[in-house]
Every structure is written in structure tokens, then in C-alpha cells.
N, C-alpha and C. Protein backbone atom coordinates (compact mmCIF):
# COMPACT_ATOMS: atom_id res chain seq x y z
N UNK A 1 0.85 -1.19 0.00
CA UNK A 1 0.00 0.00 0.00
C UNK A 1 0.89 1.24 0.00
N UNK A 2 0.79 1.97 -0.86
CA UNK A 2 1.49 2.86 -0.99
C UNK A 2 0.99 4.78 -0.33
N UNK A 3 1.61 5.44 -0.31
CA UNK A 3 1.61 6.91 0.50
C UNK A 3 1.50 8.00 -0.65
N UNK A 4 0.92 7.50 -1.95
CA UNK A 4 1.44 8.77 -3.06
C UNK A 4 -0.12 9.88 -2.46
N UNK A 5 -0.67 9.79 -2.23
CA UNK A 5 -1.97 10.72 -1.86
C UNK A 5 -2.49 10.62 -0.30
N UNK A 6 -1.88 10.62 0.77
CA UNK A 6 -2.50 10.60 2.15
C UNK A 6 -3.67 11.45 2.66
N UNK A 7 -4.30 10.92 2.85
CA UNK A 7 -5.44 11.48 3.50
C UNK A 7 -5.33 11.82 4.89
N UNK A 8 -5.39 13.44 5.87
CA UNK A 8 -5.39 13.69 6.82
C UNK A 8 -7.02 13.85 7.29
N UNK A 9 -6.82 12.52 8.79
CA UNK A 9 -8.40 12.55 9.05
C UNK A 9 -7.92 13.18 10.25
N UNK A 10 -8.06 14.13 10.64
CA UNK A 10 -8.23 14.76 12.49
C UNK A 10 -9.10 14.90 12.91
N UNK A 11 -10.14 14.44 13.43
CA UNK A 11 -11.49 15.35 13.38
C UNK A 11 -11.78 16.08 14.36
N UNK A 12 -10.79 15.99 15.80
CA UNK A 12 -10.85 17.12 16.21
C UNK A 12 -10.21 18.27 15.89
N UNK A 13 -8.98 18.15 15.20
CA UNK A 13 -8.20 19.36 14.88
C UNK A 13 -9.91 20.11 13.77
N UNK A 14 -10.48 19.41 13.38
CA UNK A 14 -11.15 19.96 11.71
C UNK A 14 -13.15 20.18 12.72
N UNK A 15 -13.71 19.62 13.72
CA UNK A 15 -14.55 19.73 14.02
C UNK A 15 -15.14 20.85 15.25
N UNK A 16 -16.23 21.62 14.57
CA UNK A 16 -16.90 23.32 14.87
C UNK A 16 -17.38 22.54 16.44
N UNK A 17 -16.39 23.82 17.23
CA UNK A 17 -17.49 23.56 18.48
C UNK A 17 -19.00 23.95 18.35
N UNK A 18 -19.51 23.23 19.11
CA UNK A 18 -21.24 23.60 19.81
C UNK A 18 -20.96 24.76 20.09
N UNK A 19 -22.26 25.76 19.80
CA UNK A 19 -22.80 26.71 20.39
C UNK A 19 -22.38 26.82 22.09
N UNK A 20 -23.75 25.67 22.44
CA UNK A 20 -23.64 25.61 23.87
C UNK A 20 -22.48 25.75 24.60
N UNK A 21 -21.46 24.96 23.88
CA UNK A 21 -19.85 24.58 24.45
C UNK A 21 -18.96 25.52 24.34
N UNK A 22 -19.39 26.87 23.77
CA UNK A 22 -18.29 27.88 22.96
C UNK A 22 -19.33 28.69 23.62
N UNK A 23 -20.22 28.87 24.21
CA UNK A 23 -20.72 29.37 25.38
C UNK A 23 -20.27 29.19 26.78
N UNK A 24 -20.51 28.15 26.94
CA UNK A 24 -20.09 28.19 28.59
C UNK A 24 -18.86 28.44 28.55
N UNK A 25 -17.89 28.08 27.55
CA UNK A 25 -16.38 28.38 27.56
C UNK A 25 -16.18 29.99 28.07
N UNK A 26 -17.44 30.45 27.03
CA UNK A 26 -16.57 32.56 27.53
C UNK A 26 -17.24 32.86 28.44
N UNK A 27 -18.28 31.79 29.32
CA UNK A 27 -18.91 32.50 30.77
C UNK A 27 -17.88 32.35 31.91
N UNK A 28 -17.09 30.81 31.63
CA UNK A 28 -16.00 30.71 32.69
C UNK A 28 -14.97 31.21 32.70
N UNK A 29 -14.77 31.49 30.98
CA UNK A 29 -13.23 32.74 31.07
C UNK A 29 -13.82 33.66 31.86
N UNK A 30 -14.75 34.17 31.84
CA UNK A 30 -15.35 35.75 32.41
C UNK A 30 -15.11 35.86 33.41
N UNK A 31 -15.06 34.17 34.47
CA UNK A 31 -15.19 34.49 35.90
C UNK A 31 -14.38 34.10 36.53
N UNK A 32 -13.13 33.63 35.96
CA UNK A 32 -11.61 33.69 36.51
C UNK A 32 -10.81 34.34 36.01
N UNK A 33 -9.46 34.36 36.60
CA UNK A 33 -8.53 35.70 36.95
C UNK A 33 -7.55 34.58 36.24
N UNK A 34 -6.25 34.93 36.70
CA UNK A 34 -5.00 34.36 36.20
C UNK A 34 -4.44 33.74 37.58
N UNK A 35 -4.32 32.70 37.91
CA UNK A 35 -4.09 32.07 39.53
C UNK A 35 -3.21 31.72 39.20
N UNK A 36 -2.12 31.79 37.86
CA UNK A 36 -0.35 31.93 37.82
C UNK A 36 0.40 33.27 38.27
N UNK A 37 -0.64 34.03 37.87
CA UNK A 37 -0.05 35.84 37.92
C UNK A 37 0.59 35.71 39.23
N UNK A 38 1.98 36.75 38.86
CA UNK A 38 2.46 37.17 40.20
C UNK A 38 2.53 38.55 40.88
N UNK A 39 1.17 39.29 40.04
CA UNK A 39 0.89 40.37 40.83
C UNK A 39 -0.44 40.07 41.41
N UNK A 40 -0.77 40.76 42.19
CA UNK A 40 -1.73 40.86 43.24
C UNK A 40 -3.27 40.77 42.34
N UNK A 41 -3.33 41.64 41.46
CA UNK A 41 -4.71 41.64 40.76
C UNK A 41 -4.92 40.65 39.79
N UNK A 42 -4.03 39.46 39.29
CA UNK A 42 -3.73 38.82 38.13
C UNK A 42 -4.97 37.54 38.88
N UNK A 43 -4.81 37.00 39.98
CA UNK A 43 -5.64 36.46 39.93
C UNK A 43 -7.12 36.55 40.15
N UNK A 44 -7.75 37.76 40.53
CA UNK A 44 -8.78 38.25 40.88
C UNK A 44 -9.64 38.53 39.80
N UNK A 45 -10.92 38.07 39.67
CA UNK A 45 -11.31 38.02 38.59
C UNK A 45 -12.20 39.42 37.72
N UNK A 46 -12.43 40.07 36.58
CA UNK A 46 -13.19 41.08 36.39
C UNK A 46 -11.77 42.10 36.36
């Protein structure tokens, strides 16, 4: 079996998040801070 034409299957690299899921994602960015930061406000959220 030969390699002259490979087919790349990823289907997560290639598949659209959900609505729902690409929702809740930017409600929980919204409501955390950075809890690596090493200044005082980095982890505090808003």
C-alpha cells in the first residue's frame, strides 16, 4: 500500500465547536482571573 496521496483525518483538529460549548467556555473565562499571575490583581477576577 502505498503513500502517493494521504489522507489527513483529524477530526478534532477539523470539528466546529457547539454553540452551547463555545458558550459556557466565555462564561467561565469571564469568571476567573489568572491564579499563575504574580501580581496581586492577576488572579482576581473582572
Amino acid at each position: 500500500m502505498g503513500m502517493e496521496n494521504p489522507v489527513y483525518m483529524d477530526h478534532n483538529a477539523t470539528t466546529a465547536v457547539r454553540p452551547e460549548a463555545r458558550e459556557a467556555i466565555f462564561r467561565a473565562l469571564a469568571l476567573t482571573g489568572n491564579p499563575s499571575s504574580v501580581h496581586g490583581s492577576g488572579p482576581i477576577p473582572g
